[in-house]
Protein backbone atom coordinates (compact mmCIF):
# COMPACT_ATOMS: atom_id res chain seq x y z
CA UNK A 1 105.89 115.06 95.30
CA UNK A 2 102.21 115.59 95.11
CA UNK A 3 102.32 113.53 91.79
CA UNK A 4 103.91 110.88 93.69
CA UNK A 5 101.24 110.52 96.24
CA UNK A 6 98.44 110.41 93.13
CA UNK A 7 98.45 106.64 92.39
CA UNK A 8 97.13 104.54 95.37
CA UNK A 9 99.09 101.72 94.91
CA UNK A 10 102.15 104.00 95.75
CA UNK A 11 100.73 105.68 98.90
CA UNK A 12 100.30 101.50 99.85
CA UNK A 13 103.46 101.21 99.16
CA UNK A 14 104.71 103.86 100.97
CA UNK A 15 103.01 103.42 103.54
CA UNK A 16 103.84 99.82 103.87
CA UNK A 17 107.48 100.95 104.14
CA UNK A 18 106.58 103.13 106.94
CA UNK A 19 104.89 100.77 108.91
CA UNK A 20 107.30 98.07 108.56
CA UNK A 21 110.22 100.45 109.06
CA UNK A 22 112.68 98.15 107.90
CA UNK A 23 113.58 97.25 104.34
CA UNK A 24 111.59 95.19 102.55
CA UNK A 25 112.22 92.82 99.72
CA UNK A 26 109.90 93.90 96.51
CA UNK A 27 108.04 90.27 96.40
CA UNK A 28 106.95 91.06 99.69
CA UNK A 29 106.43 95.14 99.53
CA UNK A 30 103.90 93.59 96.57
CA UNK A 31 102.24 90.88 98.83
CA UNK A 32 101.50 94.05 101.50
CA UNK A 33 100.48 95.97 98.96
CA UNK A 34 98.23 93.36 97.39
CA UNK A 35 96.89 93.18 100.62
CA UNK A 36 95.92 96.29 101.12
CA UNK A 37 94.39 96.70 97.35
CA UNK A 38 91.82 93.99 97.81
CA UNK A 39 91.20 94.06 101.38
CA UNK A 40 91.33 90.63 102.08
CA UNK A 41 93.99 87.40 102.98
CA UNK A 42 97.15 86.69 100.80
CA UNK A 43 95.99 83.45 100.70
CA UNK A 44 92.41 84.89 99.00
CA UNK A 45 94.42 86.73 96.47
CA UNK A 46 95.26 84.46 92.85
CA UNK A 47 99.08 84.20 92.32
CA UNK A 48 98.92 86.51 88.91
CA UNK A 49 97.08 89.55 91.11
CA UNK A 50 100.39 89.63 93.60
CA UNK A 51 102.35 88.85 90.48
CA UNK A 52 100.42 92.03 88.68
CA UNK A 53 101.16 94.25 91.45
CA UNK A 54 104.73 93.35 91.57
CA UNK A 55 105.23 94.20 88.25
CA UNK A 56 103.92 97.35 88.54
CA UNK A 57 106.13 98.11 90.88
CA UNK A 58 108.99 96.76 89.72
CA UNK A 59 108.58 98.89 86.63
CA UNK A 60 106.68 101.80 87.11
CA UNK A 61 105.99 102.77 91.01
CA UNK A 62 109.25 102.27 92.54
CA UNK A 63 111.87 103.85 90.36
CA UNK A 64 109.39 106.90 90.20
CA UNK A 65 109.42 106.75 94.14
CA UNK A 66 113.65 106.59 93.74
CA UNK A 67 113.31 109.25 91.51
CA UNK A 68 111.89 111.75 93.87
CA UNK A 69 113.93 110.54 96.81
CA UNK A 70 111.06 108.84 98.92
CA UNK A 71 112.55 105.25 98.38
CA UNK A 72 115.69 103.28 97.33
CA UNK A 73 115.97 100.32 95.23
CA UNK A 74 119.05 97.59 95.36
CA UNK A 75 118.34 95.45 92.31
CA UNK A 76 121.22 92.81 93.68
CA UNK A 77 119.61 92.53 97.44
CA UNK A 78 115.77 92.76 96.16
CA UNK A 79 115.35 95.21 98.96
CA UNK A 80 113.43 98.31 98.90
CA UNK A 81 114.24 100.97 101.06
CA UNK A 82 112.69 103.70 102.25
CA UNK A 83 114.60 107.34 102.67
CA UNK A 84 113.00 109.05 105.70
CA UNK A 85 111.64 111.79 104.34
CA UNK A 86 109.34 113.68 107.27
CA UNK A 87 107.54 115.43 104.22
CA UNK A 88 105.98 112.70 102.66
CA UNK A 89 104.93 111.26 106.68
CA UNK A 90 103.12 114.84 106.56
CA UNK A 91 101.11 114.92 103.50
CA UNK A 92 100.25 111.45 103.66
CA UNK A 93 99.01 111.71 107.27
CA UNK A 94 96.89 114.68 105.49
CA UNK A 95 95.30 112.90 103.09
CA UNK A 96 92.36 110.17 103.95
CA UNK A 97 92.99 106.72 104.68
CA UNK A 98 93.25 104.81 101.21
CA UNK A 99 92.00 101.34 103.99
């Protein structure tokens, strides 16, 4: 779990999924997240940064995030869920703000 929480672009993730506590689809789980990573407007952000991000978490960050049970992925919807998971709430709570 611990090496879950290591990479900041999944604790945005994550938390995004949190906050929003409803399913998200992934281009928009990557606009939050893009967000979050540069700290500044969508609209501020070039096209191939978002694209970048959701990439990365197409590929890498959320099947390791299905893999240890913190999220859920349906490829025909586009929607990422998240699987409540009180755990993860409490050690990211623990940790510092990555805002």
């Amino acid at each position: 779990m611990f090496d879950v929480l290591t990479d900041q672009r999944r604790r945005f993730a994550i938390r995004c999924l949190i906050e929003y506590d409803t399913p998200m689809t992934l281009a928009d789980l990557a606009d939050e997240v893009a967000v979050r990573e540069e700290e500044r407007p969508l609209s501020e952000i070039p096209a191939e940064d978002v694209m970048q991000v959701y990439l990365s978490l197409y590929h890498a960050h959320i099947p390791k995030l299905v893999d240890v049970g913190v999220a859920d992925y349906s490829q025909e919807q586009d929607l990422v869920y998240f699987e409540e998971s009180q755990r993860i709430e409490r050690i990211l709570d623990a940790l510092p703000a990555d805002e």
